[in-house]
Structure formats: C-alpha cells, structure tokens
N, C-alpha and C. Protein backbone atom coordinates (compact mmCIF):
# COMPACT_ATOMS: atom_id res chain seq x y z
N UNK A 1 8.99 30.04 -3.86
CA UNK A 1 8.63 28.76 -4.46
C UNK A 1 7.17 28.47 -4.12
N UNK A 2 6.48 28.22 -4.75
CA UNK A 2 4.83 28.13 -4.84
C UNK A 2 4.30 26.65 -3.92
N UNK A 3 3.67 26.35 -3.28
CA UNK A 3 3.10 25.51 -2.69
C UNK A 3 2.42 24.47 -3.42
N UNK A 4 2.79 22.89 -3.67
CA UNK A 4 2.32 22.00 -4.47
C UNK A 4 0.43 22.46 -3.79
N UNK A 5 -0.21 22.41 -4.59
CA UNK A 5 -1.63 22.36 -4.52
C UNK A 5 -2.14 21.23 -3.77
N UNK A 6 -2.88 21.42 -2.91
CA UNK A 6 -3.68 19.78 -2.21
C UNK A 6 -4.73 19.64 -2.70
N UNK A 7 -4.46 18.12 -3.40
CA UNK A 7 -5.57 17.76 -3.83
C UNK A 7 -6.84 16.22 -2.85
N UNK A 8 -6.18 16.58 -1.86
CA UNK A 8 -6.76 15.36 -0.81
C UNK A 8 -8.03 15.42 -0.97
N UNK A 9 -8.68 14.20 -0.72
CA UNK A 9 -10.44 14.45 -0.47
C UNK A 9 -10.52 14.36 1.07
N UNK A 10 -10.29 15.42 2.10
CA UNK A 10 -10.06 15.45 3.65
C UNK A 10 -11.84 14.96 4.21
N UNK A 11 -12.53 14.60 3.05
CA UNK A 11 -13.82 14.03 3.86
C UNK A 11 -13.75 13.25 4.89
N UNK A 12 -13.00 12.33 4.94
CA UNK A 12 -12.84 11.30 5.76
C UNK A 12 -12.75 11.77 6.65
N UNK A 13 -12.51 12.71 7.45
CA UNK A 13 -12.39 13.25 8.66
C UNK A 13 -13.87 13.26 9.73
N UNK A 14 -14.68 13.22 8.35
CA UNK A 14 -15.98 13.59 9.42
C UNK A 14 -16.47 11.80 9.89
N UNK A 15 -15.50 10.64 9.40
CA UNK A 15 -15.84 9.11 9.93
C UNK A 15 -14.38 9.03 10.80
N UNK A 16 -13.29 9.67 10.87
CA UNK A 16 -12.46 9.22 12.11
C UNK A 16 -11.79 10.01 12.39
N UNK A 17 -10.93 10.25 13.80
CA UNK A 17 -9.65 10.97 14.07
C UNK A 17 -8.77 11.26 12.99
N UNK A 18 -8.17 12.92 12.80
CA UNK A 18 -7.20 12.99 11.41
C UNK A 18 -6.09 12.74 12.29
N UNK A 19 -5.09 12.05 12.21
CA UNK A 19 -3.63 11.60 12.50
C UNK A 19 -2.99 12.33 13.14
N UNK A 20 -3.01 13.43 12.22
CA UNK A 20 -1.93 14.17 12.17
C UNK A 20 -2.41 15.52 13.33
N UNK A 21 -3.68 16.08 13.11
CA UNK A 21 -3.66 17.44 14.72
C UNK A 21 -4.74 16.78 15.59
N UNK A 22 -5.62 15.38 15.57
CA UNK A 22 -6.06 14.73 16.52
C UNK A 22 -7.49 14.86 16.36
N UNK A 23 -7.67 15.99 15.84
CA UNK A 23 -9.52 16.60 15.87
C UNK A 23 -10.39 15.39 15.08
N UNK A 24 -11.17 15.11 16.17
CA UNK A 24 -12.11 13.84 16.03
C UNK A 24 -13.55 14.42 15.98
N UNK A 25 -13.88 14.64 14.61
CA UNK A 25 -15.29 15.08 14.34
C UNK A 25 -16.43 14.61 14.60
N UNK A 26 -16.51 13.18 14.85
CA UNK A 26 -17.26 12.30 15.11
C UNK A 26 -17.73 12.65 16.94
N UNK A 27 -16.82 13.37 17.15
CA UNK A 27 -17.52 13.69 18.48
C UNK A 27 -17.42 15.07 18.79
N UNK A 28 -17.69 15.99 17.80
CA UNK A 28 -17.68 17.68 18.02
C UNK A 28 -19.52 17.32 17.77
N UNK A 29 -20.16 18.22 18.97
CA UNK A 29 -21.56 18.22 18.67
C UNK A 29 -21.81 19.33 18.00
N UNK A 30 -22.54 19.42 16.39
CA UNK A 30 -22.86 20.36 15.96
C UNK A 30 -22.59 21.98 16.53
N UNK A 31 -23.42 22.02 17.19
CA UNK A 31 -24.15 23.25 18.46
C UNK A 31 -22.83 23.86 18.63
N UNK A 32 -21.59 22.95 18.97
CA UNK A 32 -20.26 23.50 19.67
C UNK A 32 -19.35 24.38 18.67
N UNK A 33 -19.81 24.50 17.37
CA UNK A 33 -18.72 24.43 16.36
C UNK A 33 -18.86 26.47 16.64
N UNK A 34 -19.59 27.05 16.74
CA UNK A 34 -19.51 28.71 16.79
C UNK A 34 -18.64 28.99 17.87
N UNK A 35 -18.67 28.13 18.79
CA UNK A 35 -18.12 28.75 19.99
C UNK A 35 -16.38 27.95 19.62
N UNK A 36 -16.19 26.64 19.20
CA UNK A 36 -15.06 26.78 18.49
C UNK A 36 -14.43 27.27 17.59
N UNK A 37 -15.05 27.96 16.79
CA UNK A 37 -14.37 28.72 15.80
C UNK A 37 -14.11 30.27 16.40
N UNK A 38 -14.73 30.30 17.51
CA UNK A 38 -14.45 31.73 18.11
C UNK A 38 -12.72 31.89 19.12
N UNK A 39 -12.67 30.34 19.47
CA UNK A 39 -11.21 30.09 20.44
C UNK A 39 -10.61 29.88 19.41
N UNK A 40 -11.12 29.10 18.31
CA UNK A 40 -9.84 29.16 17.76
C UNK A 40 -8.99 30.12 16.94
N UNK A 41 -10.44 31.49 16.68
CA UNK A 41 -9.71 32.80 15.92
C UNK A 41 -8.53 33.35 16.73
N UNK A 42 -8.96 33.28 18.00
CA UNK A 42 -8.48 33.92 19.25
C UNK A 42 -6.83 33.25 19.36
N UNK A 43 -6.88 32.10 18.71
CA UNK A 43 -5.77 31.52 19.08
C UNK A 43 -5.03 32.13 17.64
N UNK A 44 -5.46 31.78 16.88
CA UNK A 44 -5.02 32.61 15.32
C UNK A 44 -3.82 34.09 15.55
N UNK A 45 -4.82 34.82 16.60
CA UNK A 45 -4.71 36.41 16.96
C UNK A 45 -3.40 36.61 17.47
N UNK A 46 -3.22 35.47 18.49
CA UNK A 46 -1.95 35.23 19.14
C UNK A 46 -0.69 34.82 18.11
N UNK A 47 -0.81 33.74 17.25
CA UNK A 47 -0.31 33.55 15.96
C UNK A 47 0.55 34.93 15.62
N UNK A 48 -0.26 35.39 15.31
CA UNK A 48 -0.12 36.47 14.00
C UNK A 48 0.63 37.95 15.15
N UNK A 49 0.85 37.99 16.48
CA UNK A 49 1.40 38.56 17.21
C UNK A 49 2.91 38.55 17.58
N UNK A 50 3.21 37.16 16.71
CA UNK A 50 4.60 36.88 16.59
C UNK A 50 5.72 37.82 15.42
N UNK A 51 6.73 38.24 15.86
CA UNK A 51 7.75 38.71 15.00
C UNK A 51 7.62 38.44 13.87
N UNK A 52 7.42 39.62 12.86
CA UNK A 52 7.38 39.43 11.35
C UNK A 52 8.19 38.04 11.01
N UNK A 53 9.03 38.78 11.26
CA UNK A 53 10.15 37.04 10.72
C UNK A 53 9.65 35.61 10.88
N UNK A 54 9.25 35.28 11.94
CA UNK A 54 8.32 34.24 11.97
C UNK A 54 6.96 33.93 11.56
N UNK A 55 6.09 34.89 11.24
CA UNK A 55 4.87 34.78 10.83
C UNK A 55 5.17 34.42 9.28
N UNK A 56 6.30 35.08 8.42
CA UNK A 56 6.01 35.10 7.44
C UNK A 56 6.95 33.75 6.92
N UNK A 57 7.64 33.12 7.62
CA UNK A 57 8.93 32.06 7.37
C UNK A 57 7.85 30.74 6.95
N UNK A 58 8.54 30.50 6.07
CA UNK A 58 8.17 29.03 5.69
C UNK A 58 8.82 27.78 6.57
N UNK A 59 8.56 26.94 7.13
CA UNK A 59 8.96 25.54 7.81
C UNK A 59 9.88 24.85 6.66
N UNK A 60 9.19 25.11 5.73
CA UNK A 60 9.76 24.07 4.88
C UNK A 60 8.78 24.51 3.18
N UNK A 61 10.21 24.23 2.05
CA UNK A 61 9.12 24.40 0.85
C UNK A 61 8.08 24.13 0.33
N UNK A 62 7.45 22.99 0.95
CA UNK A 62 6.41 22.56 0.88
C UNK A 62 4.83 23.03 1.75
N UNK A 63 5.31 23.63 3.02
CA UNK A 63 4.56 24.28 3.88
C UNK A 63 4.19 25.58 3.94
N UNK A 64 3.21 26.31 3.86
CA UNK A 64 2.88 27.25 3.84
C UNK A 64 3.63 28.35 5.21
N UNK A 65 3.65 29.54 5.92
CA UNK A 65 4.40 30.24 6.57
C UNK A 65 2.93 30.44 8.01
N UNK A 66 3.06 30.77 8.63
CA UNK A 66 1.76 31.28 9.70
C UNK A 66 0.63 31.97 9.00
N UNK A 67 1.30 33.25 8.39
CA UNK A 67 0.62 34.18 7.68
C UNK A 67 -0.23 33.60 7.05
N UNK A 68 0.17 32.81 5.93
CA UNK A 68 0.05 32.16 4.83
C UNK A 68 -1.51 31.34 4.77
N UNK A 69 -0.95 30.48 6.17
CA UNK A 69 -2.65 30.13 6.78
C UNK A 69 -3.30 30.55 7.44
N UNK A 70 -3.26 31.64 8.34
CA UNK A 70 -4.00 32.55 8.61
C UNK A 70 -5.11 33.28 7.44
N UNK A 71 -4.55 33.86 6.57
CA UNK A 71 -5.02 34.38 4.96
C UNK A 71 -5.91 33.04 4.80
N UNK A 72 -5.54 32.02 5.16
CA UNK A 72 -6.68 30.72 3.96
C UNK A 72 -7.53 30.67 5.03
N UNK A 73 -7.26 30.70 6.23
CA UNK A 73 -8.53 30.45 7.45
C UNK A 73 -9.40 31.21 7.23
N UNK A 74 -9.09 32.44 7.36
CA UNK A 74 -9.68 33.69 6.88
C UNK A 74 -10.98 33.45 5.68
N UNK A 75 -10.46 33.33 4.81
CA UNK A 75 -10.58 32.78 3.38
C UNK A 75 -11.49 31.41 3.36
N UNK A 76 -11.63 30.53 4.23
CA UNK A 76 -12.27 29.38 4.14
C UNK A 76 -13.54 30.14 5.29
N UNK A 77 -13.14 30.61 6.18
CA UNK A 77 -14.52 31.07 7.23
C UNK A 77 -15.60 32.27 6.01
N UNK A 78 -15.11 33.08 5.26
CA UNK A 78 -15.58 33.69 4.35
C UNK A 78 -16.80 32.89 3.29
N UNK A 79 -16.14 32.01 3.29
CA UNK A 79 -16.71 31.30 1.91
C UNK A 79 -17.24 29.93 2.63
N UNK A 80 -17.29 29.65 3.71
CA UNK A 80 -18.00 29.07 4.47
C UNK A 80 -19.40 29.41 5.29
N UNK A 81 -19.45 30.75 5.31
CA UNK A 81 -20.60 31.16 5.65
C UNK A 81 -20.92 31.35 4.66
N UNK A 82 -20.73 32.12 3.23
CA UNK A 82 -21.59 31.80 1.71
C UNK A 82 -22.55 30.66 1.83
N UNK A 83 -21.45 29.34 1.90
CA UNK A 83 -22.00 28.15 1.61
C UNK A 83 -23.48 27.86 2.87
N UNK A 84 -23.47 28.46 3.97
CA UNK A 84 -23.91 27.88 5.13
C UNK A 84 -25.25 29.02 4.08
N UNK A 85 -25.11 30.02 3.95
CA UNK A 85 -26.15 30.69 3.67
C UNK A 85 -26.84 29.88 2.55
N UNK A 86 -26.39 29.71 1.65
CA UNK A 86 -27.11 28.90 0.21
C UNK A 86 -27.66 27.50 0.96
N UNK A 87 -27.13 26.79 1.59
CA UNK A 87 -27.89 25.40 2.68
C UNK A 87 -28.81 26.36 3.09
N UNK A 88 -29.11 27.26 3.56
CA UNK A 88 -30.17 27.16 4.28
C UNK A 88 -31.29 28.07 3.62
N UNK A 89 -30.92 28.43 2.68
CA UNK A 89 -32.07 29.13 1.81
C UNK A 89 -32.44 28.65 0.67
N UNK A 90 -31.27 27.63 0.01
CA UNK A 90 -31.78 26.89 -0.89
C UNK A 90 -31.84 25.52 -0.67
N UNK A 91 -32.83 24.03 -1.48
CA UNK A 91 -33.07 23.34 -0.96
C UNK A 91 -31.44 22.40 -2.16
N UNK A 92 -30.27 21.78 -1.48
CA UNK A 92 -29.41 21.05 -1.69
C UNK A 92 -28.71 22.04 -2.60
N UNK A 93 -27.90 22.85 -2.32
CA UNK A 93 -27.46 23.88 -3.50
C UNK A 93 -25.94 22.61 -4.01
N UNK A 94 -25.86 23.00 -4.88
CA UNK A 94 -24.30 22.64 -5.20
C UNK A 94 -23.52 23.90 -5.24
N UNK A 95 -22.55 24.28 -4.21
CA UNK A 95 -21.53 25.07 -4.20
C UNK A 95 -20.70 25.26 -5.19
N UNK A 96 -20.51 26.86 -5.19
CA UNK A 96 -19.58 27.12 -6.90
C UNK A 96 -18.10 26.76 -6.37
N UNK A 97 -17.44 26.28 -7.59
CA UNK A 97 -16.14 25.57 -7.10
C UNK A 97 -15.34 26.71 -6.47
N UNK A 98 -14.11 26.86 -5.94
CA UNK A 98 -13.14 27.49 -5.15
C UNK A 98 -11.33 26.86 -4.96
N UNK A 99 -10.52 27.56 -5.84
CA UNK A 99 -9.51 26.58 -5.78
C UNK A 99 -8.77 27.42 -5.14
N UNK A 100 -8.53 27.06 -3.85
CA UNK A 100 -7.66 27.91 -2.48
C UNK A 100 -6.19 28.04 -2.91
N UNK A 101 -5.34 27.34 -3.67
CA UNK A 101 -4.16 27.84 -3.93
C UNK A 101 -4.63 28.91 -5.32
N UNK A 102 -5.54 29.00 -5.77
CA UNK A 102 -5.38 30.08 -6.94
C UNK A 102 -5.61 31.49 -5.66
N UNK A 103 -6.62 31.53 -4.92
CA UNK A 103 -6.51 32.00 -4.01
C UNK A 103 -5.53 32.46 -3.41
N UNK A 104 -4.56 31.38 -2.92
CA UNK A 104 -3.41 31.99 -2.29
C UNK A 104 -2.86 32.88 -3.32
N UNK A 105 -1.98 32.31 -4.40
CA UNK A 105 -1.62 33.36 -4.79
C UNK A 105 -1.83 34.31 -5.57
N UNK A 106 -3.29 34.80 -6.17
CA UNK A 106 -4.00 35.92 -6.25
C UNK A 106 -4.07 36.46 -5.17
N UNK A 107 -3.86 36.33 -4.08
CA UNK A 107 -4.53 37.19 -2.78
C UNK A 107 -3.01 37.45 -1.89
N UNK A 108 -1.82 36.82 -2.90
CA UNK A 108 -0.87 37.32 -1.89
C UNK A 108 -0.66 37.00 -0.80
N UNK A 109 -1.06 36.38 -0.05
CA UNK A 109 -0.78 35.80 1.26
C UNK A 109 0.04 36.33 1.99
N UNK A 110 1.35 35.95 1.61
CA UNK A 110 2.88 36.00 1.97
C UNK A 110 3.02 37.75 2.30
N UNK A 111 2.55 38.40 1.73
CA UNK A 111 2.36 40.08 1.53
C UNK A 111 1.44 40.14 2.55
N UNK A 112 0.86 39.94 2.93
CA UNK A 112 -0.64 40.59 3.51
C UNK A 112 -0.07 41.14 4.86
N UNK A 113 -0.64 42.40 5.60
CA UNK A 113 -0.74 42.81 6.95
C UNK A 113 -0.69 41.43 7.98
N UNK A 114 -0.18 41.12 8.79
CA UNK A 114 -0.35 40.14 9.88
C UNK A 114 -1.48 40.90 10.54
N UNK A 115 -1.66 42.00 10.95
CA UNK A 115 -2.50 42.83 11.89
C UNK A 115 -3.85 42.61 11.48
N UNK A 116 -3.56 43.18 9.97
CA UNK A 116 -5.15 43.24 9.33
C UNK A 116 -5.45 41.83 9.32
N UNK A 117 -4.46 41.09 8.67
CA UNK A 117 -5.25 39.77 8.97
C UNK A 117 -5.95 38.77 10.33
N UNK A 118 -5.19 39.39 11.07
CA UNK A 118 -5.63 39.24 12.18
C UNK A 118 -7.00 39.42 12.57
N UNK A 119 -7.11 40.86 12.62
CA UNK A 119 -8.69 41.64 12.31
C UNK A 119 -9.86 41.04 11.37
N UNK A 120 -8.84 41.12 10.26
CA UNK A 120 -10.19 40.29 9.64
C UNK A 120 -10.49 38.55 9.83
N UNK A 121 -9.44 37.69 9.90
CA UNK A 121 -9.68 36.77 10.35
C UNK A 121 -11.01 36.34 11.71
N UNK A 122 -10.78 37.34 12.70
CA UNK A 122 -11.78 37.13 13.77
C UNK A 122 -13.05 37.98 13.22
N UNK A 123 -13.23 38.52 12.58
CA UNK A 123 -14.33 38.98 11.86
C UNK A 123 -15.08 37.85 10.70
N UNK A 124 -14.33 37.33 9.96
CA UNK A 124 -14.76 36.63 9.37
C UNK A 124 -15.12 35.19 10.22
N UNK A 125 -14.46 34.47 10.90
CA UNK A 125 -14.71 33.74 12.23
C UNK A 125 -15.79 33.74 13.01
N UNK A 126 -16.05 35.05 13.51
CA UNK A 126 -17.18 35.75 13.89
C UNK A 126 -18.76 35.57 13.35
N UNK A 127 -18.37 35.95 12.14
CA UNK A 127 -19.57 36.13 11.01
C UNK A 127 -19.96 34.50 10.75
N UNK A 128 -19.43 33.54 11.00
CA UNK A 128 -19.09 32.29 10.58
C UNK A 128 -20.00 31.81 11.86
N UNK A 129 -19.38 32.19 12.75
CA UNK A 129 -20.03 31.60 13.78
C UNK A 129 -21.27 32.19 14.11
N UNK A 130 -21.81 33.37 14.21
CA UNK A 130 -22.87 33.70 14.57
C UNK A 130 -24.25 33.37 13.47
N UNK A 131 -23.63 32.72 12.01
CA UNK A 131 -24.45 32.00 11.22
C UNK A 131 -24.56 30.64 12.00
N UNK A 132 -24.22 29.77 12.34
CA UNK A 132 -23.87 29.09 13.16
C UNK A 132 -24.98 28.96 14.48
N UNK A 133 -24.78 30.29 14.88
CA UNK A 133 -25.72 30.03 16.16
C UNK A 133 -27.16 30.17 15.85
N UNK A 134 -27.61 30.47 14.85
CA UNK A 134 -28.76 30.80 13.99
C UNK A 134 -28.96 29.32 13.79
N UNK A 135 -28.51 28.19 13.65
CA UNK A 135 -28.93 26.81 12.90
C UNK A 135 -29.65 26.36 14.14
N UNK A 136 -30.81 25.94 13.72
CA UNK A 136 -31.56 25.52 14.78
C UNK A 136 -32.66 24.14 14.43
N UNK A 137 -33.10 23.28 15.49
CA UNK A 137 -33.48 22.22 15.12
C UNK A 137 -33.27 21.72 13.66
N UNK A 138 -34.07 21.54 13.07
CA UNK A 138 -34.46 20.70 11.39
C UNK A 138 -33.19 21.05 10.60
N UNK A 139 -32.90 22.40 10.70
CA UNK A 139 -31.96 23.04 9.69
C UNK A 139 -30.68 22.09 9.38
N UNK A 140 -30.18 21.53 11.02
CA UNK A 140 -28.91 21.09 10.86
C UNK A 140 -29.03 19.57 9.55
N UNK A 141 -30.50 19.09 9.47
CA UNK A 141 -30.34 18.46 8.14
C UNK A 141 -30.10 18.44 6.56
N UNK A 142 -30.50 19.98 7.05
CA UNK A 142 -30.60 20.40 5.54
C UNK A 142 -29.35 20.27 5.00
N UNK A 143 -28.94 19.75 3.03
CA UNK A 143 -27.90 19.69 2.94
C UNK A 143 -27.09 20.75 1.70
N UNK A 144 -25.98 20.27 1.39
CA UNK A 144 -25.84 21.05 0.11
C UNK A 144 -24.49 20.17 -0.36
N UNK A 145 -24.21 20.22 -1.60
CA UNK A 145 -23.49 19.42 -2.79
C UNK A 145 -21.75 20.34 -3.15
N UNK A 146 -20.75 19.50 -3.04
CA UNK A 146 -19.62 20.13 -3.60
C UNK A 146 -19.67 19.56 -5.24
N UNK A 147 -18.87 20.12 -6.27
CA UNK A 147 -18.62 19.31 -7.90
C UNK A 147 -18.45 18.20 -8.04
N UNK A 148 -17.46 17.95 -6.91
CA UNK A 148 -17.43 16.36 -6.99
C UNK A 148 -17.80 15.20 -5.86
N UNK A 149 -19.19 15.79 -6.16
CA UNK A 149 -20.53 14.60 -5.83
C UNK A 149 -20.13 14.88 -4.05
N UNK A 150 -18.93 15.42 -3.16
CA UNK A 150 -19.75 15.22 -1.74
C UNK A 150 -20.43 15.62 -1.52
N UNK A 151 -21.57 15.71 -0.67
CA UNK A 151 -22.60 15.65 0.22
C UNK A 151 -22.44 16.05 1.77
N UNK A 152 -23.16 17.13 2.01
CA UNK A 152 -22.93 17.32 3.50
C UNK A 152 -24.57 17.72 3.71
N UNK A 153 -24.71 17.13 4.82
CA UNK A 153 -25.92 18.13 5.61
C UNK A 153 -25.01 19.08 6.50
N UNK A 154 -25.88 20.27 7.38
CA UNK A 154 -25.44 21.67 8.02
C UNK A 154 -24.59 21.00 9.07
N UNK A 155 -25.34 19.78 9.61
CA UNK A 155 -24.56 19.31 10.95
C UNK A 155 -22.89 18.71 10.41
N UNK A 156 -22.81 17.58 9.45
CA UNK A 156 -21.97 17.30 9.16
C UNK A 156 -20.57 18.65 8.26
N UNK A 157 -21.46 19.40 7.66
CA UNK A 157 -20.60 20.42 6.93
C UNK A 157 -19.70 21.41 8.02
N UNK A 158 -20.42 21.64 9.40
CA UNK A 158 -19.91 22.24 10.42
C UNK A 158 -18.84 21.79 10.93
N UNK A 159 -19.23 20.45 11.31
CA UNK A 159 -17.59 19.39 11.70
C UNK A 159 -16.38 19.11 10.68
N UNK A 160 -16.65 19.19 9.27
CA UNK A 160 -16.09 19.32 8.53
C UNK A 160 -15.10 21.07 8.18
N UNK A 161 -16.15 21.56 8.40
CA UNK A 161 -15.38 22.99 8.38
C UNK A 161 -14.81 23.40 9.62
N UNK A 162 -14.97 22.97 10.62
CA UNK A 162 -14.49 23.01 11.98
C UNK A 162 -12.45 22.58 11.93
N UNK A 163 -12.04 21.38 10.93
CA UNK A 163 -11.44 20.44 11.24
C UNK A 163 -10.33 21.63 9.94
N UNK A 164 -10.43 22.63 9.33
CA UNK A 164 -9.92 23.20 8.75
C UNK A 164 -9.16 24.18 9.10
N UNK A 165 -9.68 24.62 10.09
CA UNK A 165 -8.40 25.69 11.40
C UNK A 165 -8.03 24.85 12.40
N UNK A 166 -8.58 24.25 12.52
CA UNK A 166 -8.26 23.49 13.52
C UNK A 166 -6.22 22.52 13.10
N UNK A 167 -6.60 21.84 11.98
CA UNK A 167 -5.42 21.64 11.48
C UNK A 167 -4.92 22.16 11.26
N UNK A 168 -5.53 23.45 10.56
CA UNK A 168 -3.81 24.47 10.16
C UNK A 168 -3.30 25.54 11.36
N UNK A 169 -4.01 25.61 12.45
CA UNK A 169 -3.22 25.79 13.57
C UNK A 169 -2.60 25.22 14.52
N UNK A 170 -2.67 23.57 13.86
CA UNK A 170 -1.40 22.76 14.98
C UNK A 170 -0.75 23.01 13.65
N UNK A 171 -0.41 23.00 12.45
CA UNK A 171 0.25 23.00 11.63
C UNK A 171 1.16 24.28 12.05
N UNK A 172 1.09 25.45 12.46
CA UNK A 172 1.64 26.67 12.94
C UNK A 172 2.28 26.29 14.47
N UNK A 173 1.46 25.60 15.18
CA UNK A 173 1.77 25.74 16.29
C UNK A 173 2.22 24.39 17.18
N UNK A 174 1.69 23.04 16.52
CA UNK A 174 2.11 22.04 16.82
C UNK A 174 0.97 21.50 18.05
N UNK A 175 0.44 22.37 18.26
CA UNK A 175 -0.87 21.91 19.37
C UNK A 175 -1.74 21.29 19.20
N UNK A 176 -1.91 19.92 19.71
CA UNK A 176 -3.14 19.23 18.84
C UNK A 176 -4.08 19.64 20.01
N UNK A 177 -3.87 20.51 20.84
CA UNK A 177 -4.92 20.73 22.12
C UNK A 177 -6.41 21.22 21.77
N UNK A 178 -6.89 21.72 20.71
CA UNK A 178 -8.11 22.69 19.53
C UNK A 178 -8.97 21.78 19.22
C-alpha cells in the first residue's frame, strides 16, 4: 500500500521546537550541522543492522518501514549537497523541484540492500557534511529559493536540512535524544 504523500510546509521548524522528535533549530549553531549529520548517519548504520524483518516492516500503513527512510535520508543528503553547491556558486538559485514520494517509489525503497544502503547513506552524509565544513564566514548568508517562494540562506537551509534525519530517526527509533 503506497504512502499518502506529505504535503506539509515543515518550514516552521527553523522558528520553533517540532513536537513531535524535539529538534529545536533555533538553537543548532550553523557550524554544528556536519558534525551532526555525521552521528546521525552513524546512528542510521545501527538502524539498518537490525533483522531484515524489522528494517523492512511497516509500523503502520501510513508510515514508511526503517529501510524506507533510510533510502529518503540518503536521498535528501544527496540532493542537499546539489542544492548547498548551487547557493554557493550561484547568486539566489531557485532549486529544481524534487517530489520524494515519486522518488520513493521509482527508487524502490522497500527493495533496496539494507547494507548498501547503509554504505551509501554515510557516504552521502559524509559528502553533505564535508560541503558543510567548507561554509565559511559570509557564505552562511548566501541564499537560495524553493518553487514555492521559500527562502533560505546557507545558515538557515542547514538547520532546516539538519531537522530531516533527525525526525525520521526518532520516527524509526523513538529517540528524541539527536
């Protein structure tokens, strides 16, 4: 059964605490976000070390399986360093759209290696972050444009992309500790 599509505008996250896994962006300092996305692949790794049966089980029809978001973390750190690259080489790019459930299921999810994903997840994580450690003074102002009109500068787009594994691994794991 296919996953209703989210259509939330999760901006709001970067003006308060999200409810639901706790991550309060308003106080992640820029600078910190490489070295969090590096614990939190790590925590991913452990994830995906669990018994097939559980990695791939759905919670519920509406919820995606471990795997499932592992593959989109993956998938959002990928296309998050794109975006970090176009901010900083072009002046306000507008990002080409990306619709993550066509994603999911073009890309199979539910199918995919846990292992490989694993692998590539901290690779792509990796690559994410070490763009990341490259942002330096002025840069973190620089901004860039989604289709529908948000706005991020580097500093704010980081806390924002930060708050995307971050939720979908209490969503797996129930830990708002990340």
């Amino acid at each position: 059964m296919p996953i209703v599509p989210d259509d939330k505008d999760w901006t709001w996250v970067l003006e308060r605490p999200c409810p639901e896994c706790g991550f309060d962006a308003p106080r992640v300092p820029p600078e910190s976000v490489a070295a969090r996305l590096r614990a939190n692949a790590a925590a991913w790794e452990r994830v995906l070390l669990q018994p097939d049966d559980v990695v791939r089980r759905r919670p519920a029809d509406d919820r995606w399986a471990p795997l499932e978001y592992a593959c989109h973390v993956r998938d959002v750190c990928t296309l998050y360093r794109e975006r970090l690259g176009l901010m900083l080489r072009e002046d306000d790019p507008l990002y080409p759209n990306w619709d993550q459930d066509a994603t999911a299921v073009e890309g199979r999810y539910l199918a995919q290696d846990p292992a490989a994903v694993s692998r590539q997840l901290r690779d792509a994580a990796a690559g994410l972050a070490a763009a990341f450690d490259g942002v330096e003074g002025g840069q973190w102002l620089r901004t860039g444009r989604r289709s529908d009109g948000a706005r991020f500068s580097i500093a704010g787009f980081s806390r924002y992309l930060l708050h995307d594994p971050v939720h979908h691994l209490f969503d797996v794991t129930g830990d708002r500790g990340s």
